[in-house]
C-alpha atoms as a PDB file:
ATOM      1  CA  UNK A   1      50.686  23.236 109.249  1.00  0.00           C
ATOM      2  CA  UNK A   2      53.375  25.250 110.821  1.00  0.00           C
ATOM      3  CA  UNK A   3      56.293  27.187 109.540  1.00  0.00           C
ATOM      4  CA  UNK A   4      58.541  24.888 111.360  1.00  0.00           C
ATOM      5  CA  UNK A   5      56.938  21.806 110.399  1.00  0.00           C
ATOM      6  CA  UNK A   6      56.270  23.196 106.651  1.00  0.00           C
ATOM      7  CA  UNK A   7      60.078  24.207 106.401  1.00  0.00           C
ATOM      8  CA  UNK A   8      61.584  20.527 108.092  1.00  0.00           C
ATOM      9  CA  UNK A   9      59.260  19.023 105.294  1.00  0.00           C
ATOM     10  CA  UNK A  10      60.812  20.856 102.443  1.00  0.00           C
ATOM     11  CA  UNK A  11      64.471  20.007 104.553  1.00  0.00           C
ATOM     12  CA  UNK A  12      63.032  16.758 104.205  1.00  0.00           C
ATOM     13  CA  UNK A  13      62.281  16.076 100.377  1.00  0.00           C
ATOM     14  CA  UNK A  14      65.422  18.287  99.829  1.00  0.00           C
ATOM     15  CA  UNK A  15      67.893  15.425 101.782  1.00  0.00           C
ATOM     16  CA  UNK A  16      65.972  12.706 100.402  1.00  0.00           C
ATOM     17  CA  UNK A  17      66.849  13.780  96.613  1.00  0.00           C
ATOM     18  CA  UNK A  18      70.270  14.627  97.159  1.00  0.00           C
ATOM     19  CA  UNK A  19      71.211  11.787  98.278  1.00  0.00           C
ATOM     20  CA  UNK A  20      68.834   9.500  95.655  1.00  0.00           C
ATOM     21  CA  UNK A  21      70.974  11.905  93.248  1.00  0.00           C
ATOM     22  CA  UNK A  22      74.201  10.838  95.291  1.00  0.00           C
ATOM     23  CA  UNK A  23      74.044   7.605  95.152  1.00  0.00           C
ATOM     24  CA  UNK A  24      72.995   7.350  91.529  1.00  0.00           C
ATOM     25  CA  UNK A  25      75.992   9.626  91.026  1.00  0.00           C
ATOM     26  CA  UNK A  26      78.282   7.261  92.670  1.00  0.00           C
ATOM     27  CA  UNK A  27      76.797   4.161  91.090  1.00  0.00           C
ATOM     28  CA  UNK A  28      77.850   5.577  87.298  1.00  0.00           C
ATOM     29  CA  UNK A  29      81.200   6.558  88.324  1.00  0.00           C
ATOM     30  CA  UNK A  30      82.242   3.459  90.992  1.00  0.00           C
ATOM     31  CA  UNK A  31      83.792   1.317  88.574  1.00  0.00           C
ATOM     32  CA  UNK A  32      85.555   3.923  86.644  1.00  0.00           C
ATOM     33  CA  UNK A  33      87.744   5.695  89.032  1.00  0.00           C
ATOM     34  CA  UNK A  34      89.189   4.974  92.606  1.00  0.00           C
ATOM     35  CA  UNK A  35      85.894   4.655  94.671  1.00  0.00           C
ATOM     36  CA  UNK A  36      87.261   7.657  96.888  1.00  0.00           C
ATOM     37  CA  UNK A  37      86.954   9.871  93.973  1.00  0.00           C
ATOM     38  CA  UNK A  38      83.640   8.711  93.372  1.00  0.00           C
ATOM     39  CA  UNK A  39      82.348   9.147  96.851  1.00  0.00           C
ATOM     40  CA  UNK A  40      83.723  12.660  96.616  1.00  0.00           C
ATOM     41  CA  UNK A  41      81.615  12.939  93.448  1.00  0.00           C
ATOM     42  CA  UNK A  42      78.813  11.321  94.442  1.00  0.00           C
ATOM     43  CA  UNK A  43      79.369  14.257  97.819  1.00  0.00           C
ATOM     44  CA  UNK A  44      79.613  17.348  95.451  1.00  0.00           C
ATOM     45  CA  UNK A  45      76.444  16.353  93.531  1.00  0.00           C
ATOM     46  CA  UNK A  46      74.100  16.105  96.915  1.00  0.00           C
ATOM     47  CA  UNK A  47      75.592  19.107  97.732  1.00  0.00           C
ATOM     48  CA  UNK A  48      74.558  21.133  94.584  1.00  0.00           C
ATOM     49  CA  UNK A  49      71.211  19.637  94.838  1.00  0.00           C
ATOM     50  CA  UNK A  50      70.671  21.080  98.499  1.00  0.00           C
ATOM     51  CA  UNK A  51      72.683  24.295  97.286  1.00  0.00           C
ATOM     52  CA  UNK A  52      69.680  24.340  94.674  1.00  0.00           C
ATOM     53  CA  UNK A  53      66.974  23.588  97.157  1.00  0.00           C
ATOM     54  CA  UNK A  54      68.453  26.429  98.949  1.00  0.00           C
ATOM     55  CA  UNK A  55      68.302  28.823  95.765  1.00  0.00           C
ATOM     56  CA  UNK A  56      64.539  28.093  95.863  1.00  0.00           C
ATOM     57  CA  UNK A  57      63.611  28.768  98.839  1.00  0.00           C
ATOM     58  CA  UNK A  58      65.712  31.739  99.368  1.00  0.00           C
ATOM     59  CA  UNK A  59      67.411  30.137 102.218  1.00  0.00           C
ATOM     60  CA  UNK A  60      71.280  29.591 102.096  1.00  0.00           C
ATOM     61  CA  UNK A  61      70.462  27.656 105.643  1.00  0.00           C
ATOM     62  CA  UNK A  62      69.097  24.783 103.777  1.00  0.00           C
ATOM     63  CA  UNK A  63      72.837  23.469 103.839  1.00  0.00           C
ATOM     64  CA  UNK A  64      72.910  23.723 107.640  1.00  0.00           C
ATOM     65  CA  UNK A  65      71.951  20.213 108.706  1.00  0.00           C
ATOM     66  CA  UNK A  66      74.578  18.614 105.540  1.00  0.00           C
ATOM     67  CA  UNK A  67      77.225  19.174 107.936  1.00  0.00           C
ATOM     68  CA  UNK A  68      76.199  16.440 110.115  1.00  0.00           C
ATOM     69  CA  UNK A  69      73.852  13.766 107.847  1.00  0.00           C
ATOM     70  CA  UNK A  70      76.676  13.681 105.141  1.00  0.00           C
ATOM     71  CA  UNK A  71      79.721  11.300 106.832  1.00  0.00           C
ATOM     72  CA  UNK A  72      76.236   8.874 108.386  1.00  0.00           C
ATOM     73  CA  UNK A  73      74.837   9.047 105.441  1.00  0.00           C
ATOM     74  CA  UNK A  74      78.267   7.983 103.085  1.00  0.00           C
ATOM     75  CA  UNK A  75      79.384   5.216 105.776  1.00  0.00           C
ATOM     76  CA  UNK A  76      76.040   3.684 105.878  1.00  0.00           C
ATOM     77  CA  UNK A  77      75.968   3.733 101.904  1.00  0.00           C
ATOM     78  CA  UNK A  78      79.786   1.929 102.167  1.00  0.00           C
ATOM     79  CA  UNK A  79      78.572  -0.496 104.424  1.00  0.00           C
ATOM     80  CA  UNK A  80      75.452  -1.742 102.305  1.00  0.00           C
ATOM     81  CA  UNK A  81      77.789  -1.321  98.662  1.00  0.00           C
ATOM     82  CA  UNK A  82      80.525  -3.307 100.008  1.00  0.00           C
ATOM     83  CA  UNK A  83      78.354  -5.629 102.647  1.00  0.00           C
ATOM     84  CA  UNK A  84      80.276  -4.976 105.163  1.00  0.00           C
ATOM     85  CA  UNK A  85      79.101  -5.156 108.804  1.00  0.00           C
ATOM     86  CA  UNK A  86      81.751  -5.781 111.256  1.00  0.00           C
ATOM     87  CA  UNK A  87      82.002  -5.231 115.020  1.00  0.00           C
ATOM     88  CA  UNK A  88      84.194  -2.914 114.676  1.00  0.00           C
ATOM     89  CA  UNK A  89      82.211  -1.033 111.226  1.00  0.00           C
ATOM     90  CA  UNK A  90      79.078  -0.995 113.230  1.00  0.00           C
ATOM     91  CA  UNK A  91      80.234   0.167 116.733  1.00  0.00           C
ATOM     92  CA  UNK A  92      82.239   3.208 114.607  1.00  0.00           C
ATOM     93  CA  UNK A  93      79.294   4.060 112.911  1.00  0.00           C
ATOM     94  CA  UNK A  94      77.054   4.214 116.044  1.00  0.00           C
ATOM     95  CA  UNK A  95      79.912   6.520 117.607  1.00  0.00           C
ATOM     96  CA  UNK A  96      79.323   8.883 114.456  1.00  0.00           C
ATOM     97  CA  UNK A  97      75.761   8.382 114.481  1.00  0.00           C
ATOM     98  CA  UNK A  98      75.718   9.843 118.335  1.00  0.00           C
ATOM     99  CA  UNK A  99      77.479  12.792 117.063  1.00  0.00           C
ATOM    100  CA  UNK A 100      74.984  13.277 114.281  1.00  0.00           C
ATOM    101  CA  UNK A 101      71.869  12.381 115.919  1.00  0.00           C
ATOM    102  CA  UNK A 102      72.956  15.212 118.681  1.00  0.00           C
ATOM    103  CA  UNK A 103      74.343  17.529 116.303  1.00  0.00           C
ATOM    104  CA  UNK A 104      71.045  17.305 113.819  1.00  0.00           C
ATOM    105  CA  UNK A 105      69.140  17.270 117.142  1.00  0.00           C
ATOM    106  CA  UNK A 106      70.672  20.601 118.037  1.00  0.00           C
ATOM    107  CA  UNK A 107      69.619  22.093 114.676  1.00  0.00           C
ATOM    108  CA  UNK A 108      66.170  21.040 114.700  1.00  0.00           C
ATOM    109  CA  UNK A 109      65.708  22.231 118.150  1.00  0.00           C
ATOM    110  CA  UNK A 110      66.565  25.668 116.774  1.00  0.00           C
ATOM    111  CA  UNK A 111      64.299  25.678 113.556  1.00  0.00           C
ATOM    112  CA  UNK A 112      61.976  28.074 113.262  1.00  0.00           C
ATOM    113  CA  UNK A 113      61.195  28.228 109.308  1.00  0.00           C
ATOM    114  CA  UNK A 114      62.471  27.640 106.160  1.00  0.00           C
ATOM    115  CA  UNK A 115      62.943  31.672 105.989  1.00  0.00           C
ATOM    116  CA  UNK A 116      65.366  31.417 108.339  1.00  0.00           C
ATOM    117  CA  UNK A 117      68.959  33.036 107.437  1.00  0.00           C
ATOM    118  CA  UNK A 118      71.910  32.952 109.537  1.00  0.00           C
ATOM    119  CA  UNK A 119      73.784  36.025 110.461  1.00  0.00           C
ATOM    120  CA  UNK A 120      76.745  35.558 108.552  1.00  0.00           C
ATOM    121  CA  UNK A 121      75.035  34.751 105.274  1.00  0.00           C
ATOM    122  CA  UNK A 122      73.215  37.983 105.148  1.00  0.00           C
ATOM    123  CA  UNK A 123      76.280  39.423 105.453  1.00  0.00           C
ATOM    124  CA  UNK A 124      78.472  37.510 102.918  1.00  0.00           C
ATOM    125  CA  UNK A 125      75.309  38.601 100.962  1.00  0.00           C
ATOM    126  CA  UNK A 126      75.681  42.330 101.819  1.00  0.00           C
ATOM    127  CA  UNK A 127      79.911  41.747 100.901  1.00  0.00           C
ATOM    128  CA  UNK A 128      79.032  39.635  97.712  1.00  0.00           C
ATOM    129  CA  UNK A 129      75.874  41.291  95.893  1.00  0.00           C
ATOM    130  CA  UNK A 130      75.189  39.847  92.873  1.00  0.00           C
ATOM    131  CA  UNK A 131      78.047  36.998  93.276  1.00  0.00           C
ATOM    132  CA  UNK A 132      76.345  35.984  96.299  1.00  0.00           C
ATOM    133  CA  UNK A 133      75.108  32.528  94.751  1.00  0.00           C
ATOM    134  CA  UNK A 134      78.741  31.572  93.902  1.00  0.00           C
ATOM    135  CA  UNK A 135      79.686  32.419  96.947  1.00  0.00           C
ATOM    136  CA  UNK A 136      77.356  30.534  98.453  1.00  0.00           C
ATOM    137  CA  UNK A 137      77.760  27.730  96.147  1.00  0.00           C
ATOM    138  CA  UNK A 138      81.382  27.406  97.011  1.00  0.00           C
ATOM    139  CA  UNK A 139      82.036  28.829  99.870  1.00  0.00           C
ATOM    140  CA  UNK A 140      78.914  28.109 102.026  1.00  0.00           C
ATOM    141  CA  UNK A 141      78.476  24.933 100.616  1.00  0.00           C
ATOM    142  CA  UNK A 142      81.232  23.181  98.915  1.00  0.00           C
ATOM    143  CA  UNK A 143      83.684  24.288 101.452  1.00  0.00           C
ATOM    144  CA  UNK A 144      82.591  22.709 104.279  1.00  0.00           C
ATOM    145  CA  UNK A 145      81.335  19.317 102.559  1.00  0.00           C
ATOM    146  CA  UNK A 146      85.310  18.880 100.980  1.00  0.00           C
ATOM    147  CA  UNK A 147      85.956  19.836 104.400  1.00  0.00           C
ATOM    148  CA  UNK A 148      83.763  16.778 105.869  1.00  0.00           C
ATOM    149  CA  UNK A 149      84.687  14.396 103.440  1.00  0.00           C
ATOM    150  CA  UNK A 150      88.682  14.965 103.857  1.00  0.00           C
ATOM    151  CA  UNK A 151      87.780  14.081 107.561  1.00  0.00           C
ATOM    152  CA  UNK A 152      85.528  11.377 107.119  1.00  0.00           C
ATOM    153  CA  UNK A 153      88.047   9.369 104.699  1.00  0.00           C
ATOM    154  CA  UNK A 154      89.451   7.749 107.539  1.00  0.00           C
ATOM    155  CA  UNK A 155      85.955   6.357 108.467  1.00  0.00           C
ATOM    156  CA  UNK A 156      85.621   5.550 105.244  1.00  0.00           C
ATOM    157  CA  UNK A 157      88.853   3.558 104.510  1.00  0.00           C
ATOM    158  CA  UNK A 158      88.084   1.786 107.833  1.00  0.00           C
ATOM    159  CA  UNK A 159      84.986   0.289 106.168  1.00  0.00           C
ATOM    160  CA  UNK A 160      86.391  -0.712 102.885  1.00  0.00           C
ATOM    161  CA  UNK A 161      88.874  -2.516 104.714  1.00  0.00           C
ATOM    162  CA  UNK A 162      87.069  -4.367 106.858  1.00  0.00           C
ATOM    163  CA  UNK A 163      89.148  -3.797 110.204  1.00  0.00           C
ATOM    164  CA  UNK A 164      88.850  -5.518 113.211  1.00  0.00           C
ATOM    165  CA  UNK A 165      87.873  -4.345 116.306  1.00  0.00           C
ATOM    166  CA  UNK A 166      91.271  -3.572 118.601  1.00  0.00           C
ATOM    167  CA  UNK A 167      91.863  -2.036 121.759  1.00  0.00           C
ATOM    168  CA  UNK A 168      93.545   0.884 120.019  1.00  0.00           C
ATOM    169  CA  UNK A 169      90.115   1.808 118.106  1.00  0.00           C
ATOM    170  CA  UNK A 170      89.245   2.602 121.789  1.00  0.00           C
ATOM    171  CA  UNK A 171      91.014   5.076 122.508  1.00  0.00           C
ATOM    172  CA  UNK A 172      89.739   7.315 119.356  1.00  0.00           C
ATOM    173  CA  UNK A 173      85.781   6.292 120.053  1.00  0.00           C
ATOM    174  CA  UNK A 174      86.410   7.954 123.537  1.00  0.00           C
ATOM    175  CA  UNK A 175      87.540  10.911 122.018  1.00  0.00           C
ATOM    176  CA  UNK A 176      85.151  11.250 119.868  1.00  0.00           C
ATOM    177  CA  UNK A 177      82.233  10.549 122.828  1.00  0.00           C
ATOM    178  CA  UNK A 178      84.443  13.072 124.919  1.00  0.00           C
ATOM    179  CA  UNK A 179      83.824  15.958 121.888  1.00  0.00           C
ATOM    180  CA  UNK A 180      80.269  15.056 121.181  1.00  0.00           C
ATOM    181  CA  UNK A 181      79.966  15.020 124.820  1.00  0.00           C
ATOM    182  CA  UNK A 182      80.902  18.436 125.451  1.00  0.00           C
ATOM    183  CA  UNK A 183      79.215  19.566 122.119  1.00  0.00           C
ATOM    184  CA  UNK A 184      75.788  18.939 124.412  1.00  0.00           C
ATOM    185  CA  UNK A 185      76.889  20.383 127.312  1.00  0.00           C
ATOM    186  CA  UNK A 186      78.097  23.971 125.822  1.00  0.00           C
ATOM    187  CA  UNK A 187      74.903  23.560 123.411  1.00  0.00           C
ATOM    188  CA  UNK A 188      72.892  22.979 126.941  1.00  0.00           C
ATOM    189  CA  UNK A 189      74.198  25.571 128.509  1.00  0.00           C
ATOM    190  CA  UNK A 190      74.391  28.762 126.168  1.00  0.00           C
ATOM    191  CA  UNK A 191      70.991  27.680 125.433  1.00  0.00           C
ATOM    192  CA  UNK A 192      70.144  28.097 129.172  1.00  0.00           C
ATOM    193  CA  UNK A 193      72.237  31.486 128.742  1.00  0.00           C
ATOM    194  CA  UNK A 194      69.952  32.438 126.315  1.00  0.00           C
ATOM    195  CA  UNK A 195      66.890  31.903 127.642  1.00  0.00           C
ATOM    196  CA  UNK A 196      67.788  33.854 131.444  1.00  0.00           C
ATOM    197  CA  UNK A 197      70.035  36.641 130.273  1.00  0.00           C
ATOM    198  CA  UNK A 198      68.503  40.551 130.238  1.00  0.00           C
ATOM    199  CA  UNK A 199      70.226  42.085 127.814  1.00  0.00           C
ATOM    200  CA  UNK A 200      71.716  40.718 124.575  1.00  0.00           C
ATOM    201  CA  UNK A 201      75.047  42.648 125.582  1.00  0.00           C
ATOM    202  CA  UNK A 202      75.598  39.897 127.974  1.00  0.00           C
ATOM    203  CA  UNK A 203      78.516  37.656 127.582  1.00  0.00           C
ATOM    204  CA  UNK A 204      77.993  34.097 128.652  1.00  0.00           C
ATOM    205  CA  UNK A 205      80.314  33.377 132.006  1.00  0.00           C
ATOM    206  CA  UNK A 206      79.193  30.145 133.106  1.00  0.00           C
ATOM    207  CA  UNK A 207      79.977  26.144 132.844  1.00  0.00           C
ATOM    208  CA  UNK A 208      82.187  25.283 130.267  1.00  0.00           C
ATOM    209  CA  UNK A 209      82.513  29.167 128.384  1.00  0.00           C
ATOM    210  CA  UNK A 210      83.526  30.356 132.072  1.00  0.00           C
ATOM    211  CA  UNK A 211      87.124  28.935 130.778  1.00  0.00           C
ATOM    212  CA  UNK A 212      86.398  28.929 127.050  1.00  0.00           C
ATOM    213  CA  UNK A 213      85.294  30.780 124.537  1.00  0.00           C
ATOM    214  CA  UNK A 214      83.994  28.305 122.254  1.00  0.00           C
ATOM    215  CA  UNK A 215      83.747  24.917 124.138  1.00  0.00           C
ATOM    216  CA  UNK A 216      81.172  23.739 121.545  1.00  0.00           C
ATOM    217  CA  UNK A 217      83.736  23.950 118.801  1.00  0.00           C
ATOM    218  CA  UNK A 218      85.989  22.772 120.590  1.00  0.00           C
ATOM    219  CA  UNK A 219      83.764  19.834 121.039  1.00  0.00           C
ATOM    220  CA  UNK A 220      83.532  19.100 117.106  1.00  0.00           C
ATOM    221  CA  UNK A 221      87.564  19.901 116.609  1.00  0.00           C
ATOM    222  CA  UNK A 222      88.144  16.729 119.106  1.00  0.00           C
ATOM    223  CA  UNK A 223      85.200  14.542 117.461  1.00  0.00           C
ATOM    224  CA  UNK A 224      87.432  14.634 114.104  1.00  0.00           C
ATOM    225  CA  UNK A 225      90.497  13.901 115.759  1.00  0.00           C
ATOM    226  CA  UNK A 226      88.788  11.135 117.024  1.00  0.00           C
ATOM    227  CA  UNK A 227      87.599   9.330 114.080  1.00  0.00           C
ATOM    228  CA  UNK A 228      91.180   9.532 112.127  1.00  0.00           C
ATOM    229  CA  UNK A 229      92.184   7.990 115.670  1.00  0.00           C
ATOM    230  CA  UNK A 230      90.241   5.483 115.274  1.00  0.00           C
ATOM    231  CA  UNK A 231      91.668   4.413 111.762  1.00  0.00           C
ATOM    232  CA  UNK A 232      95.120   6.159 112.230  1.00  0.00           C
ATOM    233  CA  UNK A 233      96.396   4.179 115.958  1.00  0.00           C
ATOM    234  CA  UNK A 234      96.290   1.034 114.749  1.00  0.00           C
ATOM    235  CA  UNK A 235      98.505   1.479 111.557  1.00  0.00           C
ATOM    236  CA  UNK A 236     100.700   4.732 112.595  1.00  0.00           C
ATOM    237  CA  UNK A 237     102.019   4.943 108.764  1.00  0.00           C
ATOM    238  CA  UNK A 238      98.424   5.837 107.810  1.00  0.00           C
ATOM    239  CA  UNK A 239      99.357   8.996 109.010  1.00  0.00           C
ATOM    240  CA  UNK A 240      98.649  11.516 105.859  1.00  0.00           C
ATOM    241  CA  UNK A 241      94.364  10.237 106.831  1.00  0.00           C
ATOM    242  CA  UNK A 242      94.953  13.417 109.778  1.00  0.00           C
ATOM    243  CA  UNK A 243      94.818  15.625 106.921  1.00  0.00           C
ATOM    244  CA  UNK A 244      90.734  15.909 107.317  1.00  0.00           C
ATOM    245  CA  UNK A 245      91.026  16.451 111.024  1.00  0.00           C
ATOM    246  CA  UNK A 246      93.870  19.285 110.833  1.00  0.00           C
ATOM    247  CA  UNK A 247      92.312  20.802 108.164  1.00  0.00           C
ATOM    248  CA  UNK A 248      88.926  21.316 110.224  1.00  0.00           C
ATOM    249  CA  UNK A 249      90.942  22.689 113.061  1.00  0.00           C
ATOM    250  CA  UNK A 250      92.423  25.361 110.755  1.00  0.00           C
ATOM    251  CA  UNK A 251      88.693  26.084 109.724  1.00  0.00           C
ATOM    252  CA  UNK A 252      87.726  26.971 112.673  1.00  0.00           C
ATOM    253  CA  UNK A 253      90.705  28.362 113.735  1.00  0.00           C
ATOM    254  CA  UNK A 254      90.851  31.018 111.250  1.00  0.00           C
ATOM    255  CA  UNK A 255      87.288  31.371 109.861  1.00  0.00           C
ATOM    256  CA  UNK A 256      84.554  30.156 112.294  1.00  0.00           C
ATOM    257  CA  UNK A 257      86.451  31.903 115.287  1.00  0.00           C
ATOM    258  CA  UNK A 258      87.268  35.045 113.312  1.00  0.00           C
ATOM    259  CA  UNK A 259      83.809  35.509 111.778  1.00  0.00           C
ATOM    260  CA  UNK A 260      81.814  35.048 115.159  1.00  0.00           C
ATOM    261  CA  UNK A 261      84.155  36.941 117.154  1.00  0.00           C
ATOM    262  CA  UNK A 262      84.267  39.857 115.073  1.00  0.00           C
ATOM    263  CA  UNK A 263      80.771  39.765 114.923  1.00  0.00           C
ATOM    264  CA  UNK A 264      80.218  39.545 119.178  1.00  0.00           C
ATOM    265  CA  UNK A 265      82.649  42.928 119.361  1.00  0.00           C
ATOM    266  CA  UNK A 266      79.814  44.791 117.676  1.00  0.00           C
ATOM    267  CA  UNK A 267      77.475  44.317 120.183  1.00  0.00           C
ATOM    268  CA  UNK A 268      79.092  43.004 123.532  1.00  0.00           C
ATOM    269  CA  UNK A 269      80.300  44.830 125.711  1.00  0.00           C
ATOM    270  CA  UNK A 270      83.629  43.858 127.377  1.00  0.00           C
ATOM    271  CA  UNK A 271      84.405  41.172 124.790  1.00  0.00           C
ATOM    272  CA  UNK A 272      88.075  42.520 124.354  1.00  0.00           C
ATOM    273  CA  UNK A 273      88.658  41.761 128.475  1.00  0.00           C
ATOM    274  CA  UNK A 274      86.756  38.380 128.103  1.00  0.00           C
ATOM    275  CA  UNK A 275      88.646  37.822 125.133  1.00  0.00           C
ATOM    276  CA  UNK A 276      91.657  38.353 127.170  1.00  0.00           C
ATOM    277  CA  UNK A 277      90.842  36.244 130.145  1.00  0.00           C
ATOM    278  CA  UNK A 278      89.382  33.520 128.375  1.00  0.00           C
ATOM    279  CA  UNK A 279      91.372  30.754 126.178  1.00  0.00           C
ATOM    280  CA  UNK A 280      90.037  30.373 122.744  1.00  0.00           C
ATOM    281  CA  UNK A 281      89.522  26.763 123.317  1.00  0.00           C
ATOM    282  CA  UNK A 282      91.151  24.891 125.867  1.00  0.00           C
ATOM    283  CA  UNK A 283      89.010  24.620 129.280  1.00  0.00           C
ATOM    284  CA  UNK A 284      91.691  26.209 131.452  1.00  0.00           C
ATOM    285  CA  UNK A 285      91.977  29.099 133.463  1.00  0.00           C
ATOM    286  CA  UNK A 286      94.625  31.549 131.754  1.00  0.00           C
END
């Protein structure tokens, strides 16, 4: 067997009892609270499970793929709990399940073995030492999940209330196709990048990151926006559901960008002059 398949296997089992410990999670605590705060409960415990799986295997990566199986995963859940299975629940879930199939996709693509570490883990290790679980814990793990569930509540409201299907739900699914969309594309691309460039110096100059700097980002920012569309359009005083959406914007605004930036200036050359040509985001020339 090989590393990679050994490594999806324990990825595998790993998924499988977080969310068996998830749902049983959410089953003790549904009729005791407001079923949002059990979700989020039910969210926190699967997460702490694959934190643990992580802790194992020596692997803070093990949380990678949460990012995109957690909002499928909940909505599908919502869907069988409250039998719901409208046109318009099932074509929104298909929408998300694009974006998770792709995104998941993208990971697997990528996986080498369970070994694997990402650069900025080692060096939140390096920063962290000894508090390096807890900051993994909470910050590699918990973060990003309350981060996914404040922008999957829209999602998930528009499944407990059993909306129809209106031309307004349109225009969010669109943007949410157009950010998955370009999600591939940039993926495609820097992938192609990879594979033909001679020196690791190199800064990518081509398709989409010829006018930004982190199209792919870009692409997720937009999916989220998308999905409180979809809920938020219809009913403009459901406003405060944005909250998810905004707040993943400002995570990548001033963390993702940040931390991967900082970390290209050690080793590109140039990247203060492409930083100054190139937007952060939008696809336009300067």
């Amino acid at each position: 067997m090989s590393k990679k398949v050994k490594g999806l296997l324990i990825l595998f089992v790993t998924y499988i009892v977080a969310a068996v410990a998830g749902w049983f999670t959410f089953g003790v605590f549904a009729g005791q609270m407001h079923i949002f705060w059990a979700l989020f409960l039910a969210d926190v415990v699967a997460t702490a499970v694959t934190w643990a799986s992580g802790v194992i295997f020596k692997s803070a990566s093990v949380y990678d793929p949460y990012w995109s199986v957690q909002t499928p995963v909940i909505m599908l859940a919502l869907m069988v709990a409250s039998g719901t299975c409208s046109a318009g629940a099932c074509i929104f879930f298909a929408f998300v399940m694009f974006w998770a199939v792709r995104l998941t996709g993208n990971f697997i693509s990528g996986f080498h073995d369970i070994t694997y570490v990402d650069w900025r883990y080692k060096m939140l290790r390096e920063k962290t030492g000894r508090l390096f679980q807890a900051v993994n814990l909470l910050g590699i793990c918990m973060f990003p999940t309350v981060v996914v569930y404040l922008a999957s509540l829209p999602a998930f409201a528009y499944i407990l209330e059993n909306r129809d299907f209106s031309a307004w739900n349109m225009i969010g699914l669109c943007v949410m196709f157009a950010g998955t969309s370009l999600e591939y594309f940039a993926d495609r691309q820097m992938k192609q990048f990879i594979k033909t460039r001679k020196d690791r110096n190199e800064i990518i100059r081509t398709g989409l990151w010829k006018y930004s700097r982190h199209p792919n980002y870009l692409g997720e920012i937009l999916f989220w926006y998308g999905v409180a569309f979809v809920y938020i359009l219809p009913d403009i005083s459901q406003m405060p559901y944005m909250v998810g959406a905004v707040t993943n914007h400002l995570m990548f605004l001033f963390i993702s960008v940040p931390l991967a930036e900082n970390n290209m200036k050690k080793y590109k050359t140039n990247f203060e002059e492409y930083r100054k040509e190139v937007r952060m985001f939008l696809p336009f020339r300067k």
